[in-house]
Protein backbone atom coordinates (compact mmCIF):
# COMPACT_ATOMS: atom_id res chain seq x y z
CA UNK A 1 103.24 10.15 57.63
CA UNK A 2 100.01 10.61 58.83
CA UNK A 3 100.96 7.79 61.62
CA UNK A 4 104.18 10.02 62.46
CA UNK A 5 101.67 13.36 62.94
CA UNK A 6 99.86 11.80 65.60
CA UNK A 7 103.25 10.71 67.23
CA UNK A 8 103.92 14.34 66.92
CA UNK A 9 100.78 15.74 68.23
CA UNK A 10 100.76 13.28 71.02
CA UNK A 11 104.75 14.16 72.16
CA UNK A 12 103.85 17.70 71.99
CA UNK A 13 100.60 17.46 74.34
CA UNK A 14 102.65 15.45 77.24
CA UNK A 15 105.15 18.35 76.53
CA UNK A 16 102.53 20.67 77.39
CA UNK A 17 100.74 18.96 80.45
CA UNK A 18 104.01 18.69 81.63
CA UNK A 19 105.41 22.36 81.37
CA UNK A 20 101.82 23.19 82.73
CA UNK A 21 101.91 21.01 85.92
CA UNK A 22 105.73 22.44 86.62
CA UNK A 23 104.51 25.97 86.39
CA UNK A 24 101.46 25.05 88.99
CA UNK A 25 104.07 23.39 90.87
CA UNK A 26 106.63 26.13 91.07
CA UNK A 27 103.70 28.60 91.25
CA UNK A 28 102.53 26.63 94.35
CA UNK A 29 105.81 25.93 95.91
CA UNK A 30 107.70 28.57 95.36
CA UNK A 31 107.41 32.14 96.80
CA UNK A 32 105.90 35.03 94.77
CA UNK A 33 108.54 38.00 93.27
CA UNK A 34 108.93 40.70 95.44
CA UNK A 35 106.52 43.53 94.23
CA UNK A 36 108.42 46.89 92.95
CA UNK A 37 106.17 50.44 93.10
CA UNK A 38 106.94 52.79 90.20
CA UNK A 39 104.16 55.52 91.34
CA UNK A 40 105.70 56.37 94.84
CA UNK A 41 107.50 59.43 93.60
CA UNK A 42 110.93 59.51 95.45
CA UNK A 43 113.49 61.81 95.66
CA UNK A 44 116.46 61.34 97.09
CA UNK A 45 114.88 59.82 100.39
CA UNK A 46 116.72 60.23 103.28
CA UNK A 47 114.84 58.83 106.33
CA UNK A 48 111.97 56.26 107.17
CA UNK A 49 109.26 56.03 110.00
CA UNK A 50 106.70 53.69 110.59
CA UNK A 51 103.49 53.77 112.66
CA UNK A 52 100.57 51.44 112.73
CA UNK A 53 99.46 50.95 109.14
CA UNK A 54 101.65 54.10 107.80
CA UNK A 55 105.05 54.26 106.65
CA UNK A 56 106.58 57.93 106.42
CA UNK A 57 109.40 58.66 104.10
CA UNK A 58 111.33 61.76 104.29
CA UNK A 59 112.42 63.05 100.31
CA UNK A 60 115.17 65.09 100.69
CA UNK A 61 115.06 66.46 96.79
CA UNK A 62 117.68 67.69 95.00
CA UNK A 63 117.94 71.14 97.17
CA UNK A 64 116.91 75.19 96.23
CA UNK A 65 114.44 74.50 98.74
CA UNK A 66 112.53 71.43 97.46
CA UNK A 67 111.66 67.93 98.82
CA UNK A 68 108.63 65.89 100.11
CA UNK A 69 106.79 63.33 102.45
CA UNK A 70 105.79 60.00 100.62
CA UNK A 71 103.22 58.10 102.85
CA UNK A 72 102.48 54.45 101.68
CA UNK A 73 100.38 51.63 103.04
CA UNK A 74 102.10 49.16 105.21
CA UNK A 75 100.37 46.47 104.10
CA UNK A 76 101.10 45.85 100.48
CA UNK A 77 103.19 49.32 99.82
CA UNK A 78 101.33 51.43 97.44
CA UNK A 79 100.96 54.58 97.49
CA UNK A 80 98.73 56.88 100.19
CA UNK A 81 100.07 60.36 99.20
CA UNK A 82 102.80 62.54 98.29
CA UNK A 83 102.84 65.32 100.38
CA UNK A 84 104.96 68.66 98.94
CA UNK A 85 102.47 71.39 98.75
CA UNK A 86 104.26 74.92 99.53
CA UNK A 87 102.71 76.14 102.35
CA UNK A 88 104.73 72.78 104.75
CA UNK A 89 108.08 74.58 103.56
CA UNK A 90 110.27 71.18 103.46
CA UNK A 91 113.52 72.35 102.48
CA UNK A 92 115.94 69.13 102.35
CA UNK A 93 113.97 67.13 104.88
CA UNK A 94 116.13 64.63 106.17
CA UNK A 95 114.93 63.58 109.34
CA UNK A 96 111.33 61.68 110.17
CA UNK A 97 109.10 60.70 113.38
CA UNK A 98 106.27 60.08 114.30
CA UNK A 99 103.94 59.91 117.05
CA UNK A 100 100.27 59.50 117.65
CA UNK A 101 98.30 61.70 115.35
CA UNK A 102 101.53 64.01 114.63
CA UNK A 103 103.90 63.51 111.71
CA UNK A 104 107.31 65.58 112.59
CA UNK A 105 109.61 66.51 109.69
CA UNK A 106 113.37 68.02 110.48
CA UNK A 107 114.34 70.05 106.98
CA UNK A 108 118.25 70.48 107.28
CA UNK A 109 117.47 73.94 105.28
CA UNK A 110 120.12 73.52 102.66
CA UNK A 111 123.26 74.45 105.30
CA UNK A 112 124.60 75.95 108.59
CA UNK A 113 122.27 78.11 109.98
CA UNK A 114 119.02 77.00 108.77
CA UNK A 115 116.55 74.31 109.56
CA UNK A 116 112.90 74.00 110.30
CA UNK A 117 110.47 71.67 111.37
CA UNK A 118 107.31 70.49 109.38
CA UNK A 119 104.27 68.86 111.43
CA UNK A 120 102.04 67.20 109.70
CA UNK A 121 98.59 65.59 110.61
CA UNK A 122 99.30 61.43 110.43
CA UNK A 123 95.69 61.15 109.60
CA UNK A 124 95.41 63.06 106.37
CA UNK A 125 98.82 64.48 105.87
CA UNK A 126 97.64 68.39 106.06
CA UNK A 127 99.64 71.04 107.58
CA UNK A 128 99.50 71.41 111.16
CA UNK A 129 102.68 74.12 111.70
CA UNK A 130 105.59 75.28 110.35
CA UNK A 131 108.50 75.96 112.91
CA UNK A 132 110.94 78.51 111.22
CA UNK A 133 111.81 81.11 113.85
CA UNK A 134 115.28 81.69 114.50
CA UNK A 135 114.70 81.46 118.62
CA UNK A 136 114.17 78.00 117.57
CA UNK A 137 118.44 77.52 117.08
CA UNK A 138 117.79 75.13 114.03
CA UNK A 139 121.07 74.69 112.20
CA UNK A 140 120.80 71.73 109.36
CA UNK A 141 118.89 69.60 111.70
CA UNK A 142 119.79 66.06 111.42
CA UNK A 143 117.91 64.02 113.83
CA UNK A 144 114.37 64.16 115.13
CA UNK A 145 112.56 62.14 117.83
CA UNK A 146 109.81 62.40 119.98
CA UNK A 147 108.72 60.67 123.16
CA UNK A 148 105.64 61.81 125.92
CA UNK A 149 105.35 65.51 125.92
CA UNK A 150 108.61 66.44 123.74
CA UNK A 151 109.94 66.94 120.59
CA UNK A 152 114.13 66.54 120.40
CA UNK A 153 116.43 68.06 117.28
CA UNK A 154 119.74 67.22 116.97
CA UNK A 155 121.30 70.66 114.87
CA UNK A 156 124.26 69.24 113.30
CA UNK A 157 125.87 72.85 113.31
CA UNK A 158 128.74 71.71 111.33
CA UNK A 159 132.14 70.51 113.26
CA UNK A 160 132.56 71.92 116.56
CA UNK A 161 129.19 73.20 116.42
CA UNK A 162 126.23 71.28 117.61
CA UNK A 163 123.03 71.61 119.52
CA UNK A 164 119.59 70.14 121.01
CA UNK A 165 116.28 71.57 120.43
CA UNK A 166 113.47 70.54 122.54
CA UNK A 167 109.90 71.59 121.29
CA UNK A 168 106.59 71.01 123.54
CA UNK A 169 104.80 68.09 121.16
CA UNK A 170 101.27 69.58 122.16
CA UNK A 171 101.75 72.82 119.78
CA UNK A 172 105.38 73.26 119.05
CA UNK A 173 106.30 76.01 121.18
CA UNK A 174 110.05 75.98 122.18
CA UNK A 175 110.78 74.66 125.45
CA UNK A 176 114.72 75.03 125.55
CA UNK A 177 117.84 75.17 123.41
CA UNK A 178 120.67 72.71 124.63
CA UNK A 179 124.02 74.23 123.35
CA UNK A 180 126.45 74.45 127.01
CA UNK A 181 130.12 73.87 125.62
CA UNK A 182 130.51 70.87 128.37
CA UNK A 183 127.50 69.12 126.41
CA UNK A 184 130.50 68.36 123.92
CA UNK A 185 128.18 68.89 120.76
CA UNK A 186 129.86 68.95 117.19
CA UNK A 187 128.35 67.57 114.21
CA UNK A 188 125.51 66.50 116.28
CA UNK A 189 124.06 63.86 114.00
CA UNK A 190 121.89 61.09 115.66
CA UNK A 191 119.24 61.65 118.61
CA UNK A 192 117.43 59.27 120.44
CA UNK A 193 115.20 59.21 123.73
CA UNK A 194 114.59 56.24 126.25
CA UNK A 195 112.63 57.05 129.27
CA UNK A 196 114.80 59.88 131.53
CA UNK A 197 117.45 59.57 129.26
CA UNK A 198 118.15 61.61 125.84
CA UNK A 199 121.11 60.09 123.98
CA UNK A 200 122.99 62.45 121.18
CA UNK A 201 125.73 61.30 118.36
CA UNK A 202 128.35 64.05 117.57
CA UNK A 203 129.96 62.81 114.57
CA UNK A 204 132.51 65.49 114.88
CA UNK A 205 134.57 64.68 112.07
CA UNK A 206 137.82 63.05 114.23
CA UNK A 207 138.92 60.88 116.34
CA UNK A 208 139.22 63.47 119.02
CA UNK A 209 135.34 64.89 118.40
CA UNK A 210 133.76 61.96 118.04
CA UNK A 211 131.03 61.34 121.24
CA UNK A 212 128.19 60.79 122.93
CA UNK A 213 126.41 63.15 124.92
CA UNK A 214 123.48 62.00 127.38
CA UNK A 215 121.03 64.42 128.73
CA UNK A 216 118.50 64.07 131.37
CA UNK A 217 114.90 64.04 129.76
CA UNK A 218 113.02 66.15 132.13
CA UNK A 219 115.18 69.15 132.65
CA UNK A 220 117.82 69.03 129.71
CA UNK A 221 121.07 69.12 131.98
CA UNK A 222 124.06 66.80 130.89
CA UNK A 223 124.33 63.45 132.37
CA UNK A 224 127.87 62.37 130.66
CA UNK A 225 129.97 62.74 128.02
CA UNK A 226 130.88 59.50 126.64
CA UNK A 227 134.06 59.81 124.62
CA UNK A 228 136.84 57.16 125.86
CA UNK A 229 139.06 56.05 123.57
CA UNK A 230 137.98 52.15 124.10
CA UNK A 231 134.84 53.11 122.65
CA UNK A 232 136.56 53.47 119.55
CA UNK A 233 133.40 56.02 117.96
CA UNK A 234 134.59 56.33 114.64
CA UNK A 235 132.72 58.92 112.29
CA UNK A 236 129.53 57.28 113.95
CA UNK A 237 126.34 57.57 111.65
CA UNK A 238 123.67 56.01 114.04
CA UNK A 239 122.47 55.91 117.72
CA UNK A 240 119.34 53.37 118.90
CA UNK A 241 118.54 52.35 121.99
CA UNK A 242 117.13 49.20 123.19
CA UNK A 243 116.48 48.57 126.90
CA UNK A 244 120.01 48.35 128.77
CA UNK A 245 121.96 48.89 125.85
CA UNK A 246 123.12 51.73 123.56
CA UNK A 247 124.37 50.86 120.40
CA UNK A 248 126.30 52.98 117.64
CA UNK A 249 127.38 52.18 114.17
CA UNK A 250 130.56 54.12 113.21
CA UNK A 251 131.08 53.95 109.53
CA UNK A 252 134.99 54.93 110.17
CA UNK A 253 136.81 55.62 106.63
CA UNK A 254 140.58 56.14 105.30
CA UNK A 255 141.08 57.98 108.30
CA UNK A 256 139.07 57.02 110.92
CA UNK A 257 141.70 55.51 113.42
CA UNK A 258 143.95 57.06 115.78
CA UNK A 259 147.27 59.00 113.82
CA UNK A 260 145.23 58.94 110.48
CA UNK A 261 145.18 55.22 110.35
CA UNK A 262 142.45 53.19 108.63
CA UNK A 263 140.25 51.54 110.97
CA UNK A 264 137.07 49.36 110.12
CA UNK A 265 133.57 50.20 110.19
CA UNK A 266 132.43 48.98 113.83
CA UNK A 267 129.34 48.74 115.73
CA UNK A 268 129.94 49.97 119.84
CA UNK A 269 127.67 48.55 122.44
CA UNK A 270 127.17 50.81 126.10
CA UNK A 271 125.59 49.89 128.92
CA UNK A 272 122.21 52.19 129.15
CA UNK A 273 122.66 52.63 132.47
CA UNK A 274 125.87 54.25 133.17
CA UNK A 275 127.38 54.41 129.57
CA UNK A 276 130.08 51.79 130.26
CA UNK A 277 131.78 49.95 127.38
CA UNK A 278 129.89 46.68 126.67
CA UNK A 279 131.96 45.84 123.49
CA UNK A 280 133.14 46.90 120.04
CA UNK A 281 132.00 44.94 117.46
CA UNK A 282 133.92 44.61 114.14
């Protein structure tokens, strides 16, 4: 017996010299879990932006005039701040940027109509302004983006409604609202800017709506409408540029296609340049 206890013992330590040099081995071999934050206090987000060491995350809330900014630390994620105090006035911010020492929040203000913008100080996350005045033509702003001395906000407006504000990013003050009938804005729902050119996604809730507008940067005035049916811009939800190209992801639906038909989700490419078809990816 007392022979079989040693066997025992002995079994039982190569057991456990063994289990212990597999977990140093997975432990060293293996990648570490990915890391999940409980303390960042979402709600609802809606949109992202990242600068340097920053990320920026635009909480819509749960409406009656609520939401937040949650700033966390590139690096390793946790938490900076959550930004909601009364005085910035986000009311269903949906729409993020940033640039230089300027945080810029678009807050869709619950429906058609409303809207304001929230600027923040990237540094600390304090207040810098407020934009609520109705000169201003927010109407459920959807899209923000800045680039050199402007601030651009596409005002979804509802369908066949639509406009472009462009705010002065030095304090704010309005510079001009872009709302000509030929600029072919309904549903506006996507802006972004690449040197002279401003390029704006008008969801517009058909076939027959759907577009995109380009603007020239320095003066506002329409470059093109880019709405050919090759194009195939299907309830499009997104609109980045990146050096000669345009590219749009249209997250079509039941009735996205021509006659009501179904059509796939798709992904259209243009050529920056003159907004010529490049391809339709499916």
């Amino acid at each position: 017996m007392r022979r079989k206890s040693r066997m025992t013992r002995s079994v039982a330590s190569i057991l456990v010299v063994v289990f212990c040099n597999v977990a140093l081995f997975l432990n060293a071999t293996l990648p570490s879990a990915a890391t999940t934050i409980r303390a960042a206090h979402f709600s609802t987000p809606s949109a992202i932006a990242v600068s340097g060491t920053h990320v920026w995350v635009a909480n819509s809330g749960n409406g009656g005039g609520n939401g937040s900014v949650t700033e966390l630390n590139a690096s390793n994620g946790s938490l900076i701040r959550v930004i909601n105090a009364p005085a910035d006035r986000f009311n269903g911010p949906d729409a993020i940027a940033v640039s230089g020492a300027d945080v810029w929040v678009a807050n869709n203000g619950g429906g058609y109509g409303n809207g304001s913008v929230t600027e923040l100080n990237a540094s600390n996350g304090s207040l810098v302004r407020s934009i609520t005045a109705r000169r201003y033509g927010f109407s459920t702003p959807d899209a923000i983006a800045v680039s050199g001395a402007d601030v651009w906000v596409a005002n979804n407006g509802g369908f066949g409604n639509g406009s472009v504000t462009e705010l002065n990013v030095s304090n704010g003050s309005l510079v001009r609202v872009i709302d000509a009938a030929a600029d072919g804005f309904t549903a506006t729902n996507g802006i972004v800017v690449s040197g002279p050119h401003v390029w704006v996604l008008n969801n517009g809730g058909s076939t027959d709506q759907t577009s995109v507008t380009e603007l020239n940067a320095s003066n506002g005035s329409l470059v093109r409408v880019i709405d050919a049916s090759v194009d195939e811009f299907t309830a499009p939800s997104a609109i980045v540029v990146n050096g000669p190209h345009v590219w749009v992801a249209n997250s079509a639906g039941a009735n996205g296609g021509p006659n009501g038909k179904s059509r796939n989700a798709s992904v259209t490419q243009l050529n920056a340049s003159n907004g010529s078809l490049v391809r339709v990816i499916r």
